[in-house]
Protein backbone atom coordinates (compact mmCIF):
# COMPACT_ATOMS: atom_id res chain seq x y z
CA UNK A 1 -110.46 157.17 96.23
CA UNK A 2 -112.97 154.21 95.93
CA UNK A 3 -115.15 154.62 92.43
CA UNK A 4 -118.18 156.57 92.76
CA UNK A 5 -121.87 155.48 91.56
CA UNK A 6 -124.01 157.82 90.49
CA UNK A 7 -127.57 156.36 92.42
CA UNK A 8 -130.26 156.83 89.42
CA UNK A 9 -133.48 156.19 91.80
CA UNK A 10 -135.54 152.89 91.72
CA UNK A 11 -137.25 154.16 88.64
CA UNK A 12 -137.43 156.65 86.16
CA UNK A 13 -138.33 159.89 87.05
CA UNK A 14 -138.94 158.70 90.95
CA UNK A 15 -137.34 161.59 92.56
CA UNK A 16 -135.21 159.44 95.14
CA UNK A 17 -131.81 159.43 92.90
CA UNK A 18 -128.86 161.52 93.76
CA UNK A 19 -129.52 165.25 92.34
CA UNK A 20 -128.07 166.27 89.08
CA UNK A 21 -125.34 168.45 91.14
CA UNK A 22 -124.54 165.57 93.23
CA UNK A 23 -124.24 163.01 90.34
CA UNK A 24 -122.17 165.14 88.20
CA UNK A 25 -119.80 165.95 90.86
CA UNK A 26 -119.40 162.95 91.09
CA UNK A 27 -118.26 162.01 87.88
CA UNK A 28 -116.40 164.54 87.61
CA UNK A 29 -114.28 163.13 90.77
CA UNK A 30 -113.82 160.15 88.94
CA UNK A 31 -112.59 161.37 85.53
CA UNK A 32 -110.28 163.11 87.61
CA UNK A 33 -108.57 160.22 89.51
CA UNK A 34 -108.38 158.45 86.13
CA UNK A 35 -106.83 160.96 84.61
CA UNK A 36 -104.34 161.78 87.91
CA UNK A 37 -103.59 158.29 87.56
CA UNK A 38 -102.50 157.97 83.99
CA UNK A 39 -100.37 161.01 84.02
CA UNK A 40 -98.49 159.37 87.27
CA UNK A 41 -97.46 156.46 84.66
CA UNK A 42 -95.76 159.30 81.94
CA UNK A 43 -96.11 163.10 83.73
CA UNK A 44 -95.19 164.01 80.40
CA UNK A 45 -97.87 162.83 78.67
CA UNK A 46 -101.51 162.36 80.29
CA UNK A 47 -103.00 160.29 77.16
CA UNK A 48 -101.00 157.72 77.03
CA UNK A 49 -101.12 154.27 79.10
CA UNK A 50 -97.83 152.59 79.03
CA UNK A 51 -97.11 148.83 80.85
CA UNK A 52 -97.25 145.15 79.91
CA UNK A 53 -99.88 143.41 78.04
CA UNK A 54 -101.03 140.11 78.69
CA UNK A 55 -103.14 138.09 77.04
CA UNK A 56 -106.54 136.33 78.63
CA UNK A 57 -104.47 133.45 79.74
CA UNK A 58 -102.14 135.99 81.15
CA UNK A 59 -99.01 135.30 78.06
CA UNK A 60 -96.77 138.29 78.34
CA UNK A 61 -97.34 139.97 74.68
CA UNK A 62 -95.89 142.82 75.19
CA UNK A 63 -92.70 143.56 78.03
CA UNK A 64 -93.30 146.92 78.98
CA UNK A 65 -90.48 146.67 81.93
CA UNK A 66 -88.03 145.92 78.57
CA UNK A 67 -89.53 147.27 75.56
CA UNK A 68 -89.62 144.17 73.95
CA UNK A 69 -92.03 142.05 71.97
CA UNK A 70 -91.19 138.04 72.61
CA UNK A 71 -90.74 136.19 69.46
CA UNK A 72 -91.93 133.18 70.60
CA UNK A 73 -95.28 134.61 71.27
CA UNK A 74 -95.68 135.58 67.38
CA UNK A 75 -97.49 133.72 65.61
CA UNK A 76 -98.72 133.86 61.53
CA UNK A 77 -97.12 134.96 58.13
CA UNK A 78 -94.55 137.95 57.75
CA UNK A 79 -96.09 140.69 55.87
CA UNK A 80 -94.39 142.29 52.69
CA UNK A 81 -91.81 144.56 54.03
CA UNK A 82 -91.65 147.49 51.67
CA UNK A 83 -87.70 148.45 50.70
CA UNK A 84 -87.85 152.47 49.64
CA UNK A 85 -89.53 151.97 53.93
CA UNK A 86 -86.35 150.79 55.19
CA UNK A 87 -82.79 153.09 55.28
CA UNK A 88 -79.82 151.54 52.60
CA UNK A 89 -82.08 149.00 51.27
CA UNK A 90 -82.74 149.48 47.15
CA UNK A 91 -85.35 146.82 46.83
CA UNK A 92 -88.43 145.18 48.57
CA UNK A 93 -87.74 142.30 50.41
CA UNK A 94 -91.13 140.91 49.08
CA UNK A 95 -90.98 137.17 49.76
CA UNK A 96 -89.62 136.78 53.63
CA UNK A 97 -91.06 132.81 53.65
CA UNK A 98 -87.54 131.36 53.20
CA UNK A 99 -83.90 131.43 53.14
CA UNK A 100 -82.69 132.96 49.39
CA UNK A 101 -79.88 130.01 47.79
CA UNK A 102 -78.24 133.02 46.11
CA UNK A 103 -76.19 136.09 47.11
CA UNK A 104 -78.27 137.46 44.06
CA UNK A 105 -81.78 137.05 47.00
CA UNK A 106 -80.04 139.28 49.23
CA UNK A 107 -79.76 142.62 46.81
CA UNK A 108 -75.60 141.75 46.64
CA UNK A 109 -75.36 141.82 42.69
CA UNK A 110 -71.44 142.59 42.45
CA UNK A 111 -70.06 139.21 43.88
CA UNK A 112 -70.04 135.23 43.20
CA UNK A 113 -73.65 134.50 41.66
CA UNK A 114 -73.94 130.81 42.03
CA UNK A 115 -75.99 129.42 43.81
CA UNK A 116 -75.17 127.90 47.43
CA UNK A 117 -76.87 124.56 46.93
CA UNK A 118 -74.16 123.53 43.83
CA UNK A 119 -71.17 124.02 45.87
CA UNK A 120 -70.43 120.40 46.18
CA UNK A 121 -66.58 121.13 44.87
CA UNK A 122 -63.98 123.96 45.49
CA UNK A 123 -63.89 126.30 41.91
CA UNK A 124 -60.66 125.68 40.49
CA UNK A 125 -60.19 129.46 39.49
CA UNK A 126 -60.32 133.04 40.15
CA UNK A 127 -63.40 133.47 37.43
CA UNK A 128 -65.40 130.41 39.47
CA UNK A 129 -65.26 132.40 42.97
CA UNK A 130 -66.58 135.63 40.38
CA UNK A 131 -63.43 137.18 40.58
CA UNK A 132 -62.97 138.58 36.74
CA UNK A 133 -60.39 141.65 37.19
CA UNK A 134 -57.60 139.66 38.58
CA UNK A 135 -54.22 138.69 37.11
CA UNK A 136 -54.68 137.57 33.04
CA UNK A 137 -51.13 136.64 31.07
CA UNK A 138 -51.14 140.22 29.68
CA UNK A 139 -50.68 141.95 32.78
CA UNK A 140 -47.38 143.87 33.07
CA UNK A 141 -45.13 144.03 36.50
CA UNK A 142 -46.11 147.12 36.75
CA UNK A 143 -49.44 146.08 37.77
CA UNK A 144 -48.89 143.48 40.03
CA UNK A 145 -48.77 145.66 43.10
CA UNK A 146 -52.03 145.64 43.77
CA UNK A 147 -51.98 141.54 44.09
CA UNK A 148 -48.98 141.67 46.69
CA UNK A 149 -46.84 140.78 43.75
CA UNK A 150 -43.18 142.19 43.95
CA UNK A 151 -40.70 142.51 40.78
CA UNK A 152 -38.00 141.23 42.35
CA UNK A 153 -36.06 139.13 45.38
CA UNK A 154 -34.18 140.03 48.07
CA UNK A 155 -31.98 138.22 51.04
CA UNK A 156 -30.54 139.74 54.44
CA UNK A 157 -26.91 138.92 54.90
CA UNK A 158 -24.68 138.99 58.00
CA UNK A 159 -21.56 141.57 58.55
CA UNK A 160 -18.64 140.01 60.55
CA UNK A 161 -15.54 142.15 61.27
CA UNK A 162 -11.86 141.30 61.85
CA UNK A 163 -12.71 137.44 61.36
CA UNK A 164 -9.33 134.93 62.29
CA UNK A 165 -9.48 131.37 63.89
CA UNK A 166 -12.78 129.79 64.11
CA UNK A 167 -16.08 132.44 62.85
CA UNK A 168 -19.87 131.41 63.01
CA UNK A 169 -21.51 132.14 60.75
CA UNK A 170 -25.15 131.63 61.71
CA UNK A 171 -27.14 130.61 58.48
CA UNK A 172 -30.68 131.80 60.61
CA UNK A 173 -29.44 135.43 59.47
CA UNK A 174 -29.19 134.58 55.64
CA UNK A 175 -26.89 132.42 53.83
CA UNK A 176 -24.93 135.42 52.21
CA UNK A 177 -22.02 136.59 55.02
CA UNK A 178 -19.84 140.13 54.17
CA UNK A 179 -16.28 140.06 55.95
CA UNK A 180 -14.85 143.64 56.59
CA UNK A 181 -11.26 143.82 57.69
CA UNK A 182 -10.34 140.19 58.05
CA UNK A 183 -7.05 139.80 60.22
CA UNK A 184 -6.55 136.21 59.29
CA UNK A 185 -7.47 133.26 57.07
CA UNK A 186 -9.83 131.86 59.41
CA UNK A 187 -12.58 128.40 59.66
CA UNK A 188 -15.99 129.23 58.39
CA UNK A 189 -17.90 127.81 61.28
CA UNK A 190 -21.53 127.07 59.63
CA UNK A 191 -24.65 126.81 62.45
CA UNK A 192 -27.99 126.44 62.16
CA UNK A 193 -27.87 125.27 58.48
CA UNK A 194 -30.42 123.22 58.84
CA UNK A 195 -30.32 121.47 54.95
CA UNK A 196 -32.46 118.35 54.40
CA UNK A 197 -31.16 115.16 53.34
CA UNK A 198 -30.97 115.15 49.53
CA UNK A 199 -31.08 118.61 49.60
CA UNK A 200 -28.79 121.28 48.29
CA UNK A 201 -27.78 125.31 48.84
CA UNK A 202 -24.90 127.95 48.46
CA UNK A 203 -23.12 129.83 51.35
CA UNK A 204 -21.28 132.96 49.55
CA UNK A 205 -18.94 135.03 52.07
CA UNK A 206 -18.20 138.06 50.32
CA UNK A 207 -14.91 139.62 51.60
CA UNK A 208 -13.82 143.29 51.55
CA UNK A 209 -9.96 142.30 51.17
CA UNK A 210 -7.35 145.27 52.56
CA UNK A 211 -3.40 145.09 51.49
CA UNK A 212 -3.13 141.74 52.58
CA UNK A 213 -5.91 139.41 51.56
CA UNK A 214 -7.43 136.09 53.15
CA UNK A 215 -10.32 133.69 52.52
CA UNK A 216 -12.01 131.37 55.04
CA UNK A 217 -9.65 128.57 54.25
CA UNK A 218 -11.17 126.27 56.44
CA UNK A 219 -15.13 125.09 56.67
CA UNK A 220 -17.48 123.48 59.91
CA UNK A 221 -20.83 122.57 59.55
CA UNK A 222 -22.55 122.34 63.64
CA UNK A 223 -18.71 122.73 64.39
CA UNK A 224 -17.83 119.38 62.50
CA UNK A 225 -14.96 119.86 59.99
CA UNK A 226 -15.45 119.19 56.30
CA UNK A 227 -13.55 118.50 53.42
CA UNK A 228 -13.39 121.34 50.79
CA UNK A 229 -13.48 120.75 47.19
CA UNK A 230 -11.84 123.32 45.58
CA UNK A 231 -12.69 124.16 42.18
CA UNK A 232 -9.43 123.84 40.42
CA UNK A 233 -7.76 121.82 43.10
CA UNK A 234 -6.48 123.55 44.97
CA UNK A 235 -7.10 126.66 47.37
CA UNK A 236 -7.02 130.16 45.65
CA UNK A 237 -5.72 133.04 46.74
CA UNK A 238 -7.71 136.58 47.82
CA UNK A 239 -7.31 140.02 45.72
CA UNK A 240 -5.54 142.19 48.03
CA UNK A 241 -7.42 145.26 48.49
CA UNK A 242 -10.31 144.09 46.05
CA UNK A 243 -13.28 142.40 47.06
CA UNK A 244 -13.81 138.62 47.00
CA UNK A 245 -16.74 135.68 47.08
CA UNK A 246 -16.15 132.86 48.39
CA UNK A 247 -18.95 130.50 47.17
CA UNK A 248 -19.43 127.07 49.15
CA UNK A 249 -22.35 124.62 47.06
CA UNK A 250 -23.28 122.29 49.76
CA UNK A 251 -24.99 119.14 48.96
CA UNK A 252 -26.54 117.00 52.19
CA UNK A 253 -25.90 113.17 50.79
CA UNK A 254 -27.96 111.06 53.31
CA UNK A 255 -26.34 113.10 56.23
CA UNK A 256 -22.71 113.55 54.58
CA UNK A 257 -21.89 116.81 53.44
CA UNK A 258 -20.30 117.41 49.88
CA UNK A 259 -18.90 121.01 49.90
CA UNK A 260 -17.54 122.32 46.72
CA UNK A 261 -15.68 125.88 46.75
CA UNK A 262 -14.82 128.79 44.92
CA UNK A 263 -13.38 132.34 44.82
CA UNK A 264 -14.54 134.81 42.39
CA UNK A 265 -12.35 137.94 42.53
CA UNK A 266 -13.31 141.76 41.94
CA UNK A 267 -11.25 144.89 41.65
C-alpha cells in the first residue's frame, strides 16, 4: 500500500478537507503497514529495525548481512576500557594508545620483567630470563627430577647365543655384548663402530662361561682383521663355568686401529 495523505483543506477551518473519520482512518492504515513491515524484518520482535547502515556517502558502517563493524571505517581515540567490565581481567587497561615494552603492561607480573627494548644480547643465566627457583649448588639428587635430571647412566647391550667362527657384533645396539652358551672360541666381528679419527672407546663382551670356557680370540672391525694386544702378552684363558669380560680399548690412529685386550674373570 502506497502512503496515505491526510488532505487538510485549502485553509483552516474551510470545510473541503477529508473528515476527521476519513483522516484518521487513514493514519491508522499507515501506522499499520509500518508496523507490519518492521515485524516482517524480526517476527519476534516488532520494535526493533535490524539491517545495514550506511553513511551519507553510502560507507557501509555497520554489516548487518555479517554482524560486523569494519575497522577501517573507525575513526578517533579508544576510550578507557574499564577491567572489573571485562571477564579474567584484574586491572583497567587504561592507556590503549600504544604497544606496552614490558610483560609488566600486560597484567603478567610472575615472569621475565625486563623490558623488550634492552634485549640487544641473550641473558647468560637462568636468573636473567627471571627464572629464580631453578637448580642452585645446594640442591640434592633427590630434587633434580623435576629438571629432567636423572641420578644415574645406563647402556642397552646385545645377547648373542652359541657364538663359534665369525659373530657380529653390531655396535648400533650398544657397545656392551653378553655371550650365553658359547660353543667355540670364535672372531668378534665389530660393525657399525663408527669411531672418529683420534678418537677412542671400549667394547666389553661379557661371557656366561659353561664347563668348558672360550673368549672371542679373534677381533674384525667392518670385517677387517686386527691385531690384538693382549694385556700381559699373551691370550688368557676363560673361567669355566664362571662368567667373563672381555674388554677391547680401541683407539682410531688416523684410520689404523690400536686394539688392546683383556679378560677379567668372575666366579
Amino acid at each position: 500500500m502506497a502512503q496515505q495523505t491526510v488532505n487538510i483543506g485549502s485553509s483552516a477551518n474551510k470545510g473541503d478537507g477529508d473528515p476527521l473519520r476519513t483522516a484518521f482512518t487513514k493514519i491508522n492504515e499507515n501506522f499499520t503497514e509500518v508496523y507490519a513491515d518492521i515485524a516482517a524484518i524480526d517476527p519476534n520482535t516488532a520494535t526493533d529495525i535490524k539491517g545495514s547502515v550506511f553513511a551519507d556517502d553510502s560507507t557501509l558502517l555497520v554489516d548487518g548481512v555479517n554482524g560486523t563493524i569494519p575497522a577501517a571505517n573507525l575513526t578517533g581515540a579508544l576510550p578507557a576500557i574499564d577491567g572489573s567490565a571485562l571477564t579474567g581481567v584484574a586491572s583497567a587497561f587504561s592507556d590503549l594508545t600504544g604497544t606496552p615494552t614490558t610483560l609488566a603492561g600486560y597484567g603478567i607480573t610472575d615472569a621475565f620483567d625486563g623490558a623488550f627494548s634492552s634485549l640487544t644480547s641473550t641473558p647468560t643465566t637462568l636468573a636473567g630470563y627471571g627464572i629464580t627457583d631453578a637448580l642452585s649448588s645446594s640442591t640434592s639428587a633427590a630434587d633434580l627430577t623435576g629438571y629432567g635430571v636423572f641420578t644415574g647412566t645406563e647402556e642397552t647391550f646385545a645377547t648373542l647365543t652359541g657364538a663359534t667362527g665369525t659373530v657380529t657384533h653390531d655396535c648400533d645396539n650398544g657397545h656392551i655384548f653378553y655371550h650365553t652358551t658359547p660353543a667355540a672360541d670364535w672372531t668378534a666381528n665389530f660393525t657399525n663402530l663408527g669411531l672418529t679419527a683420534e678418537h677412542a672407546t671400549t667394547l666389553s663382551i661379557v661371557i656366561a662361561q659353561g664347563a668348558t670356557a672360550y673368549i672371542p680370540s679373534a677381533v674384525e672391525i667392518g670385517g677387517v682383521a686386527q691385531t690384538i694386544l693382549w694385556q700381559g702378552g699373551s691370550a688368557p684363558s676363560g673361567t669355566a663355568d664362571g662368567t667373563d669380560v672381555v674388554a677391547f680399548s680401541i683407539l682410531n690412529d688416523g684410520g689404523t686401529y690400536v686394539v688392546m685386550g683383556q679378560l677379567v674373570g668372575f666366579s
